[in-house]
C-alpha atoms as a PDB file:
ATOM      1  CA  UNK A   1      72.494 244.251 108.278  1.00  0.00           C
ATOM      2  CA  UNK A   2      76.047 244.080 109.329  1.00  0.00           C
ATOM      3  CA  UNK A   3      78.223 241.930 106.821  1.00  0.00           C
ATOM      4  CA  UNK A   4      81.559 241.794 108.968  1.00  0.00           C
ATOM      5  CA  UNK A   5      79.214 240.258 111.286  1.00  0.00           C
ATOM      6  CA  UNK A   6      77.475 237.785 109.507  1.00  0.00           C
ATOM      7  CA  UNK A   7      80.669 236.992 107.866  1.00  0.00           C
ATOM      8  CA  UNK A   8      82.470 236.314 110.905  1.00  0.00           C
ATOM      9  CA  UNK A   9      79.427 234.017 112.290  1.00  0.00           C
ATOM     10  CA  UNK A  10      79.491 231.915 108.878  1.00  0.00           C
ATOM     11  CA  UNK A  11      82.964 231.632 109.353  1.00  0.00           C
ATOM     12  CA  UNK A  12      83.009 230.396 113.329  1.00  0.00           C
ATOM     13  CA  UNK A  13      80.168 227.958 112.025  1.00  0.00           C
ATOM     14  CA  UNK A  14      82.506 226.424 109.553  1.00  0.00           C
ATOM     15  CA  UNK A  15      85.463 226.255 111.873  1.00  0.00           C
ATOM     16  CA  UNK A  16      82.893 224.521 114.561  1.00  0.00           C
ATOM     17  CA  UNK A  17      81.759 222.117 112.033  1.00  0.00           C
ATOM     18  CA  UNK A  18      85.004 220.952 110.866  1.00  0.00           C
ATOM     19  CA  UNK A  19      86.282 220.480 114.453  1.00  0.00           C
ATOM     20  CA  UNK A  20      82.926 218.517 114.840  1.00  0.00           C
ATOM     21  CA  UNK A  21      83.916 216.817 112.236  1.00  0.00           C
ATOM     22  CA  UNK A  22      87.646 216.498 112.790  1.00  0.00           C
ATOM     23  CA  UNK A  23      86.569 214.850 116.466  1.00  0.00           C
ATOM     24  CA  UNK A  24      83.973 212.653 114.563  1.00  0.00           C
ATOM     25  CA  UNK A  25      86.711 211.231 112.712  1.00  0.00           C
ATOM     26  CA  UNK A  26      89.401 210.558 115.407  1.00  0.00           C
ATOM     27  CA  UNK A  27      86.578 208.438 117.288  1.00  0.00           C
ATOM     28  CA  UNK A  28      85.656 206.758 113.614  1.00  0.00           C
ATOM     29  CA  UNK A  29      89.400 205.993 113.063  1.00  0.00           C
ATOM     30  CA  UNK A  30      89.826 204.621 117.026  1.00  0.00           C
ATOM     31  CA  UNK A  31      86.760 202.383 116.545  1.00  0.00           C
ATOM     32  CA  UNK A  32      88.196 200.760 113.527  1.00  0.00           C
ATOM     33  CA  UNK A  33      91.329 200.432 114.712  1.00  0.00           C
ATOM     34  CA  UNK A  34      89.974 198.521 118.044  1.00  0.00           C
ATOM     35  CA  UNK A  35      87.524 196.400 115.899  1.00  0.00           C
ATOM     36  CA  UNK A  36      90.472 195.567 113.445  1.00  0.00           C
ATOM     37  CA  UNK A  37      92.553 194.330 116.490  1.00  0.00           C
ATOM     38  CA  UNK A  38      89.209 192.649 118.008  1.00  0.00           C
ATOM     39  CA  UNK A  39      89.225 190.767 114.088  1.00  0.00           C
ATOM     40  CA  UNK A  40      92.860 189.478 113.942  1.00  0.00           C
ATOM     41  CA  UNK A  41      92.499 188.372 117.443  1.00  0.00           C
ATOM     42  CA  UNK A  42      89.252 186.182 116.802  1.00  0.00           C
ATOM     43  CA  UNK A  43      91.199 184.968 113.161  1.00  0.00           C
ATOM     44  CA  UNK A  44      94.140 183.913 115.375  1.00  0.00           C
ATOM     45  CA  UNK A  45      91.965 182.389 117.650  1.00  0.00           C
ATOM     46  CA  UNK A  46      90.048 180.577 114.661  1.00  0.00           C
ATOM     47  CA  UNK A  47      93.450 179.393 113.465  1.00  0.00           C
ATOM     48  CA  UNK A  48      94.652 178.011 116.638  1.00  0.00           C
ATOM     49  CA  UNK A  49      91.449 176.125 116.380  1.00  0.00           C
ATOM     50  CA  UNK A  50      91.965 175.000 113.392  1.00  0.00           C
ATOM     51  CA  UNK A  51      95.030 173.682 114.320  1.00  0.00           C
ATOM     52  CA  UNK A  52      93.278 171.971 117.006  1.00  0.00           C
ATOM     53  CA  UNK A  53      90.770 170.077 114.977  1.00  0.00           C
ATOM     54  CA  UNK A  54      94.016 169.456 112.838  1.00  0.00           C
ATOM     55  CA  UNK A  55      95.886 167.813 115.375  1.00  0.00           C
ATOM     56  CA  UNK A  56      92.655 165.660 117.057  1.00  0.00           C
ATOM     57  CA  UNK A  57      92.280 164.259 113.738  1.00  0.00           C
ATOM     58  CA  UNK A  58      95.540 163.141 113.220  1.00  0.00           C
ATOM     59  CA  UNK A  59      95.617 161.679 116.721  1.00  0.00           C
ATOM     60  CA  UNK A  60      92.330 160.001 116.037  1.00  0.00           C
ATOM     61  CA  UNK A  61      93.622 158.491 112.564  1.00  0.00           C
ATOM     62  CA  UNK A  62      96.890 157.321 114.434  1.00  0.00           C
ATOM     63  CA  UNK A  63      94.452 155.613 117.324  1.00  0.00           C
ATOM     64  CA  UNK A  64      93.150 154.157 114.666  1.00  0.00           C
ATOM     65  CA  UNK A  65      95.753 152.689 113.118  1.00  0.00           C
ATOM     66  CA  UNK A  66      97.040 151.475 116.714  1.00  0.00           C
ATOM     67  CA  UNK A  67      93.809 149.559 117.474  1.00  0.00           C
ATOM     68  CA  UNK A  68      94.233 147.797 113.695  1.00  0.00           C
ATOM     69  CA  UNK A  69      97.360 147.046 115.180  1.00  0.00           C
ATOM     70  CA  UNK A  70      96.836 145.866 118.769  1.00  0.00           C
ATOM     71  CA  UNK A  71      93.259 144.334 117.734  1.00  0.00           C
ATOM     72  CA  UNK A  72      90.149 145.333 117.663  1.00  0.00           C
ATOM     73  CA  UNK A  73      88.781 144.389 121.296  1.00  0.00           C
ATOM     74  CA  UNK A  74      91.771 146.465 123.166  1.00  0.00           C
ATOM     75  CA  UNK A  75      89.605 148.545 125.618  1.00  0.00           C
ATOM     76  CA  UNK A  76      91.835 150.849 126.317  1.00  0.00           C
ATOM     77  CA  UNK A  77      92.195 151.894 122.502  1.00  0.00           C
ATOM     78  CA  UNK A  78      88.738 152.010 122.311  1.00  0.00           C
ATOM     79  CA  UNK A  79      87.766 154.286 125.207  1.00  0.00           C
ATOM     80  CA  UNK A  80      90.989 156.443 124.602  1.00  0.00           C
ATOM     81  CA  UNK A  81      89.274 156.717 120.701  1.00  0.00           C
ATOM     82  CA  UNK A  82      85.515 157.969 121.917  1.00  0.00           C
ATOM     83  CA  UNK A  83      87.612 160.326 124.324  1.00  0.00           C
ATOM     84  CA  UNK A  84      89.425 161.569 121.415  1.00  0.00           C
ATOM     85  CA  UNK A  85      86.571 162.167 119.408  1.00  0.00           C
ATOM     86  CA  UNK A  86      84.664 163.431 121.735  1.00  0.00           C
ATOM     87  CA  UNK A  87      87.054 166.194 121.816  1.00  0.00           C
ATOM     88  CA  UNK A  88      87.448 166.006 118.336  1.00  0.00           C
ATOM     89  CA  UNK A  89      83.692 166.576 118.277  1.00  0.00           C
ATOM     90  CA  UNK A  90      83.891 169.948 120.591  1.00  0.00           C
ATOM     91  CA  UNK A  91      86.742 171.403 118.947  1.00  0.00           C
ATOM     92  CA  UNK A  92      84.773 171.553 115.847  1.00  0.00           C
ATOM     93  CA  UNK A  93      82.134 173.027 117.349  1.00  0.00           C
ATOM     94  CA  UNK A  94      83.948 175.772 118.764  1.00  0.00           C
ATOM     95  CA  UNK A  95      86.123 176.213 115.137  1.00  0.00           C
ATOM     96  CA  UNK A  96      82.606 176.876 113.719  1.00  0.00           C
ATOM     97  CA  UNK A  97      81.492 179.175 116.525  1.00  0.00           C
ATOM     98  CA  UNK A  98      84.970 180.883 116.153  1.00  0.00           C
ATOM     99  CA  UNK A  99      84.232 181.011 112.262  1.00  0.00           C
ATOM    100  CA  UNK A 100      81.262 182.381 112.503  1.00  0.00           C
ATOM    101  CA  UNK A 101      82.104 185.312 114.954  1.00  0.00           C
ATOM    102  CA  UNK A 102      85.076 186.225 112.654  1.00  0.00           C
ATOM    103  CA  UNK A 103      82.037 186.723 110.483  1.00  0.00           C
ATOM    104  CA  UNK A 104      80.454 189.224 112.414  1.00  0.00           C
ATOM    105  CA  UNK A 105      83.830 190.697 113.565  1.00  0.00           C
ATOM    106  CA  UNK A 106      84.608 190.875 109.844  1.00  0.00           C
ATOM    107  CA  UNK A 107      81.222 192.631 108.849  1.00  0.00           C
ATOM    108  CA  UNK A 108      81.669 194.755 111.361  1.00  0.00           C
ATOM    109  CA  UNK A 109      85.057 195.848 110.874  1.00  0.00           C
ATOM    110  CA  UNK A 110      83.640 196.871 107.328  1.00  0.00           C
ATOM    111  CA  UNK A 111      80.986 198.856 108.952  1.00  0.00           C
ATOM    112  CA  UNK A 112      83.580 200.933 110.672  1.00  0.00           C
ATOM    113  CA  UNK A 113      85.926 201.323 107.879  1.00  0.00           C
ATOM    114  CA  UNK A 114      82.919 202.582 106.281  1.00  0.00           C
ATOM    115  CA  UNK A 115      81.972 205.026 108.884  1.00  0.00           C
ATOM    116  CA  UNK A 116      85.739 205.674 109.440  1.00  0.00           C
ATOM    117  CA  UNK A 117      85.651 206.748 105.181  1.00  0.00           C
ATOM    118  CA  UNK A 118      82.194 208.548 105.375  1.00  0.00           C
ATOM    119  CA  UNK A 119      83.695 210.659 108.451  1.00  0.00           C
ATOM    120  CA  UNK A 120      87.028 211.153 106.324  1.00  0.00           C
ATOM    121  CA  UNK A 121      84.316 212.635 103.519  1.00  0.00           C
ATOM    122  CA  UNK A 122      82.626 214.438 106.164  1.00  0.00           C
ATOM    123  CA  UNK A 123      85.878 216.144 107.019  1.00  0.00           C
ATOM    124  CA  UNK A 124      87.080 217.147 103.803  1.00  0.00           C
ATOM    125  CA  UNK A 125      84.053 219.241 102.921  1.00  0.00           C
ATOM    126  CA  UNK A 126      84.184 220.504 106.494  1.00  0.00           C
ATOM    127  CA  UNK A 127      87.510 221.510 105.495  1.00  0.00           C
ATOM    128  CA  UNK A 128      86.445 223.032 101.933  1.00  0.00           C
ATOM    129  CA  UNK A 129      83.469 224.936 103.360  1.00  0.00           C
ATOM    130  CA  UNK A 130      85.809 226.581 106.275  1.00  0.00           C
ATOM    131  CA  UNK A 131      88.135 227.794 103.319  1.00  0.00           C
ATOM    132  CA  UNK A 132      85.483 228.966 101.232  1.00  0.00           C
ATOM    133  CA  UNK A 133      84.082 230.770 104.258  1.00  0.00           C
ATOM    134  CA  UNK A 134      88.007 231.991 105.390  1.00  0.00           C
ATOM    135  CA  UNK A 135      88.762 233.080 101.400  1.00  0.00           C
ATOM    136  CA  UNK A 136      85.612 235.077 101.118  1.00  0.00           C
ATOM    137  CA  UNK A 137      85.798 236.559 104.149  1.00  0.00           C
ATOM    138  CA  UNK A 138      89.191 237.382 102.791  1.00  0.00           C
ATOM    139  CA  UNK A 139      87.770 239.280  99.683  1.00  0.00           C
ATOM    140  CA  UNK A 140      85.428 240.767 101.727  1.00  0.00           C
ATOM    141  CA  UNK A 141      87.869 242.499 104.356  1.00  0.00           C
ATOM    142  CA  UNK A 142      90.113 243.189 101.282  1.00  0.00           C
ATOM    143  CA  UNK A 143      86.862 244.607  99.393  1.00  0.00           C
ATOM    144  CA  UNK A 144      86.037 246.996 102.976  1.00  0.00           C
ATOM    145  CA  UNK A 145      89.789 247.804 103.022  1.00  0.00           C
ATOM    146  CA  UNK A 146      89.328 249.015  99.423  1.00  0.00           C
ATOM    147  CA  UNK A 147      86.229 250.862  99.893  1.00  0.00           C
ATOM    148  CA  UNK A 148      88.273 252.790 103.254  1.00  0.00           C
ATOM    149  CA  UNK A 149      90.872 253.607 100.983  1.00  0.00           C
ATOM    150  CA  UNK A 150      88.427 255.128  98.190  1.00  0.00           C
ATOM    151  CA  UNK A 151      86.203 256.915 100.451  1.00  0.00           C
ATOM    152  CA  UNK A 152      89.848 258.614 101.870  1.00  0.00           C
ATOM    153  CA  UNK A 153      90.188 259.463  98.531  1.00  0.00           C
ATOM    154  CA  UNK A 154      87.015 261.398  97.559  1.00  0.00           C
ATOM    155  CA  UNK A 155      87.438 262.492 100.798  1.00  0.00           C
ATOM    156  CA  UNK A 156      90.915 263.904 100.475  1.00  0.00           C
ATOM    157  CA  UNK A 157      89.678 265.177  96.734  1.00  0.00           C
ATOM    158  CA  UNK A 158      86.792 266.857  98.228  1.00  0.00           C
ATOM    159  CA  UNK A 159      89.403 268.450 100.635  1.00  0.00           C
ATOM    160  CA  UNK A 160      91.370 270.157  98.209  1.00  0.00           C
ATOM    161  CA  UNK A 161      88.428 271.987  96.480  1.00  0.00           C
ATOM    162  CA  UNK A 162      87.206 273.266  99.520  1.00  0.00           C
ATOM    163  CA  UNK A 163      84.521 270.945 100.452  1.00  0.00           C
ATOM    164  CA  UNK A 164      83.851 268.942 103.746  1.00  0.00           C
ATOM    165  CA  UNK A 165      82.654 265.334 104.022  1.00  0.00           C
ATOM    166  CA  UNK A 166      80.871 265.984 106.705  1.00  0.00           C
ATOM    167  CA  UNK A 167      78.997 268.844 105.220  1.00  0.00           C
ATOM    168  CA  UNK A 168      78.451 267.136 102.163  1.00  0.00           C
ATOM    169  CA  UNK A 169      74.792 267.443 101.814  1.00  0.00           C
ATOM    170  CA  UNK A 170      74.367 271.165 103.429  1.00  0.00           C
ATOM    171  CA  UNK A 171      77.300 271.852 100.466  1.00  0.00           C
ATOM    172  CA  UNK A 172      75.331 270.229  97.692  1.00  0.00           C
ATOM    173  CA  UNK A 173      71.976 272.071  98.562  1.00  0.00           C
ATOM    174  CA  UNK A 174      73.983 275.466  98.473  1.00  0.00           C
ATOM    175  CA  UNK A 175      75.351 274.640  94.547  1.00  0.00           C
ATOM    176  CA  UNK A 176      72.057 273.713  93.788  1.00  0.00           C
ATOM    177  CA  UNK A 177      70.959 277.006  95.224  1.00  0.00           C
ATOM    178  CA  UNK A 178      74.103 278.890  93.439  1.00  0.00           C
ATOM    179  CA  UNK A 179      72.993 277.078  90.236  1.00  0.00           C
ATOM    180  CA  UNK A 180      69.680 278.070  90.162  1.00  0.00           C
ATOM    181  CA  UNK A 181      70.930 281.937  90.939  1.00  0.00           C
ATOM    182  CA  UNK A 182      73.044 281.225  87.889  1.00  0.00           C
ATOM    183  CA  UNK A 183      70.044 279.961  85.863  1.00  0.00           C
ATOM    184  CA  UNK A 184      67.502 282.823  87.069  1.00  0.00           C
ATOM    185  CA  UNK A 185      70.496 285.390  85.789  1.00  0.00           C
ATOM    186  CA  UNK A 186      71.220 284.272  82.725  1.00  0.00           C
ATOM    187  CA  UNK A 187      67.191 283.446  82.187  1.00  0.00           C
ATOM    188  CA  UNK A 188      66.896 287.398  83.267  1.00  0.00           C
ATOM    189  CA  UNK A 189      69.931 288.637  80.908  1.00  0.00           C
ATOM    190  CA  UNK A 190      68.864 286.964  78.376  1.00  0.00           C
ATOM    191  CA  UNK A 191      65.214 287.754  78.691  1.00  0.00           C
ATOM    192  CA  UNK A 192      66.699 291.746  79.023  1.00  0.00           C
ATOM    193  CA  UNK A 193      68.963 291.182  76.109  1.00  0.00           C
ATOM    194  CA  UNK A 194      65.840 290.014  73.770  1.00  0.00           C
ATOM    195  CA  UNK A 195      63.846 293.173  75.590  1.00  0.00           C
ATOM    196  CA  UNK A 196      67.186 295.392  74.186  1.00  0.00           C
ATOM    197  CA  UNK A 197      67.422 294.163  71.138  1.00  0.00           C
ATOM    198  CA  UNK A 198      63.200 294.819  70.541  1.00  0.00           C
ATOM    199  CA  UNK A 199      64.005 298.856  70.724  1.00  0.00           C
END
């Protein structure tokens, strides 16, 4: 199991997720932006309407008024009043239709402000994992770097009393070999010195 290697792997995961993430955003933040100018259009568009219906009605109500004025058999009055509200008539149906697809333009812009916050989200625990994955690959190399210099060490120590890293465990069977000499002598010396002592 290589750890350098499954570190670095965690840590190009992370940084692909967050740029997955990063990208995910940009589009989230474009899409709102478009649907928020795609909502203050249609809301202008429902005003100017509005203002439409406004002005019919006040045209209507001063037709009115006229034909009061000029009698109520003038033809002309009358057919320039059913023009008028005829119109009046569509313009209200397209303030509604306008209404109701600011509606839908509305609830839809809240949809992508949504998605535009859920990608923000998305992107800030991208951004966490990467830097928990970038810190503890810090430790880690800091950790190996240690371990390097401590192994120098014991080898350098090992140096200086004669002994060879590479020959480490050929060196350790030969003092276990001079050890048990040292035990079988002093087990025979002092089996010789009880023997000497007996005469």
């Amino acid at each position: 199991f290589d750890a350098e290697a499954a570190r670095r792997a965690f840590a190009k995961a992370a940084a692909l997720a967050l740029k997955e993430k990063q990208q995910a955003l940009q589009q989230a933040q474009a899409a709102e932006q478009a649907m928020a100018a795609t909502l203050a259009q249609a809301r202008q568009q429902q005003e100017l309407m509005g203002q439409a219906v406004a002005e019919a009605k006040a045209e209507l109500k001063q037709l009115g008024e006229a034909s009061k004025q000029a009698g109520a058999d003038s033809a002309i009055q009358a057919e320039r009043m059913k023009d008028v509200r005829a119109q009046l008539g569509v313009l209200k149906a397209e303030y509604k239709e306008a209404g109701a697809q600011v509606k839908v333009l509305a609830a839809e812009q809240r949809e992508s402000a949504t998605a535009m916050r859920q990608a923000g989200s998305e992107v800030k625990a991208a951004t966490q994992a990467f830097d928990a994955q970038r810190a503890a690959a810090q430790k880690a190399n800091q950790a190996y770097a240690q371990g390097r210099v401590e192994l120098q060490r014991t080898r350098d120590a090992m140096a200086e009393v004669g002994l060879s890293g590479a020959n480490l465990a050929e060196t350790q069977k030969r003092i276990n070999r001079e050890v048990d000499l040292v035990r079988l002598r002093v087990e025979y010396l002092g089996h010789a010195y009880t023997e000497t002592g007996k005469k």
